[in-house]
Every structure is written in C-alpha cells, then in structure tokens.
N, C-alpha and C. Protein backbone atom coordinates (compact mmCIF):
# COMPACT_ATOMS: atom_id res chain seq x y z
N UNK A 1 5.46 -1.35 -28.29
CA UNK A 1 6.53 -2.06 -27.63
C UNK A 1 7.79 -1.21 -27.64
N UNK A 2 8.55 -1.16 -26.84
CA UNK A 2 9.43 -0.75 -26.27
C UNK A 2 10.79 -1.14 -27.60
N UNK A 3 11.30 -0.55 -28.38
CA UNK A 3 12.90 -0.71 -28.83
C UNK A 3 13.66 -0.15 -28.76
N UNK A 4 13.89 0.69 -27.74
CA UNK A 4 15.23 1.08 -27.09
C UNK A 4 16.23 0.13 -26.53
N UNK A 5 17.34 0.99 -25.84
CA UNK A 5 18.33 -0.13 -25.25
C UNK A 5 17.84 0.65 -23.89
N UNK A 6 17.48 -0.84 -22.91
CA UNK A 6 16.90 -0.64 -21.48
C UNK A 6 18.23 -0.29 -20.40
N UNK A 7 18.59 0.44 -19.32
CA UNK A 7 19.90 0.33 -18.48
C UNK A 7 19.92 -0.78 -17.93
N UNK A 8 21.08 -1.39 -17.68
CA UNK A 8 21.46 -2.32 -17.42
C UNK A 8 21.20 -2.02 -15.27
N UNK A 9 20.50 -3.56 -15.10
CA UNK A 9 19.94 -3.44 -13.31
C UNK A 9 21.55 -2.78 -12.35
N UNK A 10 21.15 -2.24 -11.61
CA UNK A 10 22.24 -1.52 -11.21
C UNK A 10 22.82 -0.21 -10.94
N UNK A 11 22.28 0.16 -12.52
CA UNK A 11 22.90 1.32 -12.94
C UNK A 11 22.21 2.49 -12.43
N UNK A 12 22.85 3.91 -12.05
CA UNK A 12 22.19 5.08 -12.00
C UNK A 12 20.42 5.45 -12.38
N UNK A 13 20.89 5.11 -13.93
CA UNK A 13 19.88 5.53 -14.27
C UNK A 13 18.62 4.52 -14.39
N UNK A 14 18.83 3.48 -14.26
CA UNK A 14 17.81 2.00 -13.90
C UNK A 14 17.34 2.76 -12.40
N UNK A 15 18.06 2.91 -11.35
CA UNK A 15 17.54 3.39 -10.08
C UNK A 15 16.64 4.62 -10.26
N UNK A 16 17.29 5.59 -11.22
CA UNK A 16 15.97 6.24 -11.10
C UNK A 16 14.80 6.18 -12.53
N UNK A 17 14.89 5.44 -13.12
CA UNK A 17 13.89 4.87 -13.33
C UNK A 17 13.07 3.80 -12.93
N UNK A 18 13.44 3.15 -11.94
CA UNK A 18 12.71 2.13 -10.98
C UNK A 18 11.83 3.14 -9.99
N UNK A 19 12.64 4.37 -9.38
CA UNK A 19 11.60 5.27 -8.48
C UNK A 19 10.72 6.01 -9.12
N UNK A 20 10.90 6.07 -10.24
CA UNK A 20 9.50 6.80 -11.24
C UNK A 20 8.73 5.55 -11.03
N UNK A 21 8.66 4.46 -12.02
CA UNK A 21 7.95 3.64 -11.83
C UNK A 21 6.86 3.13 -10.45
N UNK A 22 7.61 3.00 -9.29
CA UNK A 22 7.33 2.43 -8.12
C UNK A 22 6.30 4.21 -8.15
N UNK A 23 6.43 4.75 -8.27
CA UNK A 23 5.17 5.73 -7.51
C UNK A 23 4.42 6.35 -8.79
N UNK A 24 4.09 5.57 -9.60
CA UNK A 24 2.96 5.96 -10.68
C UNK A 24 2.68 4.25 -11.08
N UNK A 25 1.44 4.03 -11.03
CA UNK A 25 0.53 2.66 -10.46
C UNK A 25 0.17 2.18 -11.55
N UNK A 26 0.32 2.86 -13.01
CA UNK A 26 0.47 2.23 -14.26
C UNK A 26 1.26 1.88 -14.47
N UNK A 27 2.40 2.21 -14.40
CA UNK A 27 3.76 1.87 -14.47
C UNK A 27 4.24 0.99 -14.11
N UNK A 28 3.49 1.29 -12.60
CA UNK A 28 4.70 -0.55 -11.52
C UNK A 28 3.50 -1.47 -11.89
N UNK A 29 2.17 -1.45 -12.45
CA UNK A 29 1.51 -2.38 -12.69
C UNK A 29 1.84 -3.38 -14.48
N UNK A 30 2.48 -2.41 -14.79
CA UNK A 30 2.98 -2.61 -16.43
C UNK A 30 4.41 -3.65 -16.09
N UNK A 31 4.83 -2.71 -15.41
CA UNK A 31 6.07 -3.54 -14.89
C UNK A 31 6.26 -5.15 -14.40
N UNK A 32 5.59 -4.77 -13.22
CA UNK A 32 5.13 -5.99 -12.57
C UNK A 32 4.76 -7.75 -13.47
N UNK A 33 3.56 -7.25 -14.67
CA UNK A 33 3.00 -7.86 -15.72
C UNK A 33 4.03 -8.64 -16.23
N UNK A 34 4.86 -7.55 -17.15
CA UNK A 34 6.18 -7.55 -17.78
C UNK A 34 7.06 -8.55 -17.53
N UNK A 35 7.44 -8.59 -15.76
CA UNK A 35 8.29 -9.50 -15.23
C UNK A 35 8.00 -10.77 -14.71
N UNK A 36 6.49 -11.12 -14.79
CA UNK A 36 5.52 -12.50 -14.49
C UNK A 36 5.05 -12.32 -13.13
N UNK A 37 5.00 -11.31 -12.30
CA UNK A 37 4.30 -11.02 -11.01
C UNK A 37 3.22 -11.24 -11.00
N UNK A 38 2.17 -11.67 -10.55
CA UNK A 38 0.67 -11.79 -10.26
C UNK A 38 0.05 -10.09 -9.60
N UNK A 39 -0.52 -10.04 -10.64
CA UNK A 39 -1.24 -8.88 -9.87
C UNK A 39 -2.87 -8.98 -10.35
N UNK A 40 -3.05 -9.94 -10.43
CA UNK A 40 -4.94 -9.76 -11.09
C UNK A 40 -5.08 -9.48 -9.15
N UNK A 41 -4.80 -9.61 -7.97
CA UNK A 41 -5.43 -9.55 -6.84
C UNK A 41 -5.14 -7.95 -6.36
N UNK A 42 -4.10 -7.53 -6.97
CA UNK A 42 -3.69 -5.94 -6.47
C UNK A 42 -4.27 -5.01 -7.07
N UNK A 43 -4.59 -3.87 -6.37
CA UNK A 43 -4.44 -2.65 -7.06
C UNK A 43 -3.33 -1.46 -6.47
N UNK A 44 -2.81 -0.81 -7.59
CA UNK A 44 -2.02 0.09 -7.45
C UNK A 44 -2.61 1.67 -7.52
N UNK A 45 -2.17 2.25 -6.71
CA UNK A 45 -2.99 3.70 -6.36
C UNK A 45 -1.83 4.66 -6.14
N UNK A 46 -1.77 6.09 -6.07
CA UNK A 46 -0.76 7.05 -5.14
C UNK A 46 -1.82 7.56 -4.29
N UNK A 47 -2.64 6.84 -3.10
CA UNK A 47 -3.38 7.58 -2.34
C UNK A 47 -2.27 7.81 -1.08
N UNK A 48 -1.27 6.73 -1.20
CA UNK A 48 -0.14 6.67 -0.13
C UNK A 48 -0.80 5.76 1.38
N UNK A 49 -2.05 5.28 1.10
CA UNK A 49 -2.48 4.34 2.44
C UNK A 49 -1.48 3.17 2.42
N UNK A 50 -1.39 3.52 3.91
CA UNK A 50 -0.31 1.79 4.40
C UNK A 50 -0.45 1.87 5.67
N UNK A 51 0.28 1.41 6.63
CA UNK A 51 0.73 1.75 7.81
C UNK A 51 -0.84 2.46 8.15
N UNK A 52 -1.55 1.73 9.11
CA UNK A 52 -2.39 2.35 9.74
C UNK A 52 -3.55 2.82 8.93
N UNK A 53 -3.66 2.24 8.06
CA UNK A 53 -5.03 2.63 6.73
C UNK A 53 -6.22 1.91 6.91
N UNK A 54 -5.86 1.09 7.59
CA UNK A 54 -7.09 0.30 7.90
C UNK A 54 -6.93 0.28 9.81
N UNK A 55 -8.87 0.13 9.81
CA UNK A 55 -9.02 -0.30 11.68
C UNK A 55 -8.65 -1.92 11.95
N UNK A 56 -8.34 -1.85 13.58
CA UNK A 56 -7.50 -2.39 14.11
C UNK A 56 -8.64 -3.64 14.49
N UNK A 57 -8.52 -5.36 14.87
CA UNK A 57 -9.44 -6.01 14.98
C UNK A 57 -9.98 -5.43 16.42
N UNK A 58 -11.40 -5.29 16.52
CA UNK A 58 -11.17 -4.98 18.45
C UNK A 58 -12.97 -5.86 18.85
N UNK A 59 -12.78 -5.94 19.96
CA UNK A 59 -13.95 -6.68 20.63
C UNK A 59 -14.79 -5.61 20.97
N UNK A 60 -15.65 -5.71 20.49
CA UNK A 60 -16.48 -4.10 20.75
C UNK A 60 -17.77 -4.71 21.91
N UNK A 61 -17.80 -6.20 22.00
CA UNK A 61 -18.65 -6.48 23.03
C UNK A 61 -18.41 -6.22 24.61
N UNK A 62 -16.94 -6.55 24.36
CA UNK A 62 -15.89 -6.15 25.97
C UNK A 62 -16.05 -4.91 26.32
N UNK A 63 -15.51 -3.95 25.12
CA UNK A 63 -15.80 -2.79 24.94
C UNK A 63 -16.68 -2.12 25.55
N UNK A 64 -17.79 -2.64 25.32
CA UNK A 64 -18.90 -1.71 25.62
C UNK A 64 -19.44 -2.32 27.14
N UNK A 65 -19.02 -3.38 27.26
CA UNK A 65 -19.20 -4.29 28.74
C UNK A 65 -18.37 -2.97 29.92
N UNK A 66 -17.34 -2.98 29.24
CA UNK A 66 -16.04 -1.88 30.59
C UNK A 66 -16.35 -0.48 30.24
N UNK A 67 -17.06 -0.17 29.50
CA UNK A 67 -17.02 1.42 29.03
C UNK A 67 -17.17 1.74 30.47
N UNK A 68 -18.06 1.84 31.80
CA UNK A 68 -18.16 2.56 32.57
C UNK A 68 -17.20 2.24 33.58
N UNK A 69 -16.43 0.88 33.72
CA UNK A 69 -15.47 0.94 34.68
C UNK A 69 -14.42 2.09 33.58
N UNK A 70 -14.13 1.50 32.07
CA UNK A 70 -13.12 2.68 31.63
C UNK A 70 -12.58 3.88 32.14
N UNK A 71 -14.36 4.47 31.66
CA UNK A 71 -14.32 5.76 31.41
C UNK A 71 -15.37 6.50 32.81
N UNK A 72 -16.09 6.09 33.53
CA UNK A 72 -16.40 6.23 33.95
C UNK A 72 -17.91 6.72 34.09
N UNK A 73 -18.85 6.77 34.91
CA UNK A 73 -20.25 7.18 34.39
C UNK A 73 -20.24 8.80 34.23
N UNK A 74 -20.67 8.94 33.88
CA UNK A 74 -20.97 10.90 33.55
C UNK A 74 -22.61 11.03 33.90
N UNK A 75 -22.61 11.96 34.79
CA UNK A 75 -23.98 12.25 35.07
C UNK A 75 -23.98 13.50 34.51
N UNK A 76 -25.44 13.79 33.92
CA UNK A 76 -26.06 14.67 33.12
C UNK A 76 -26.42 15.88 33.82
C-alpha cells in the first residue's frame, strides 16, 4: 500500500502522473479499482486499437446481389 503524500488533483505533477497511468493498462486498471469504477467487463491493453479497430456492420447479401451492377462483369 501506498504511504506517501499523493499530489493534490490539479496539480502539475498529478497531470503527469495521470498520463503515465492512462497509457500503461496496469496502472489505469489499478486506478480505476481504487476509485470504485467497474472494470470486471474491460480490458486494458497499449495495442492502441480504437477508431476503426473493428469491421463495419454491412449486408453482404445486397452485396453480393449488386457486385456486377457495382463493379461490373470481367470476362476472362
């Protein structure tokens, strides 16, 4: 357990110890715990996936219905 004196929220050095934290996934998961956040559903990683990490919902029946008006036929 921790007995130091913690910086007070605000401060310089709280900010950059909040950006250490936030990008090492033990840390913001320790944290998180710490402050009563729910995280039994998360996991924390630095793989950096977000934005665009996952595929998009799409109708692949339509899809494949228009492929030749799309794209057109290609003869061999």
């Amino acid at each position: 357990m921790f007995s130091g004196k913690t910086p007070e929220k605000g401060s310089k050095q709280h900010t950059i110890n909040e950006k250490i934290i936030n990008n090492t996934g033990v840390l913001k998961k320790a944290r998180d715990q710490s402050e009563g956040f729910n995280t039994a559903n998360k996991t924390y990683s630095n793989t950096g996936a977000g934005k665009g990490s996952s595929q998009r919902p799409t109708n692949h029946q339509a899809y494949s219905d228009n492929f030749d008006r799309i794209f057109g036929k290609k003869d061999k």
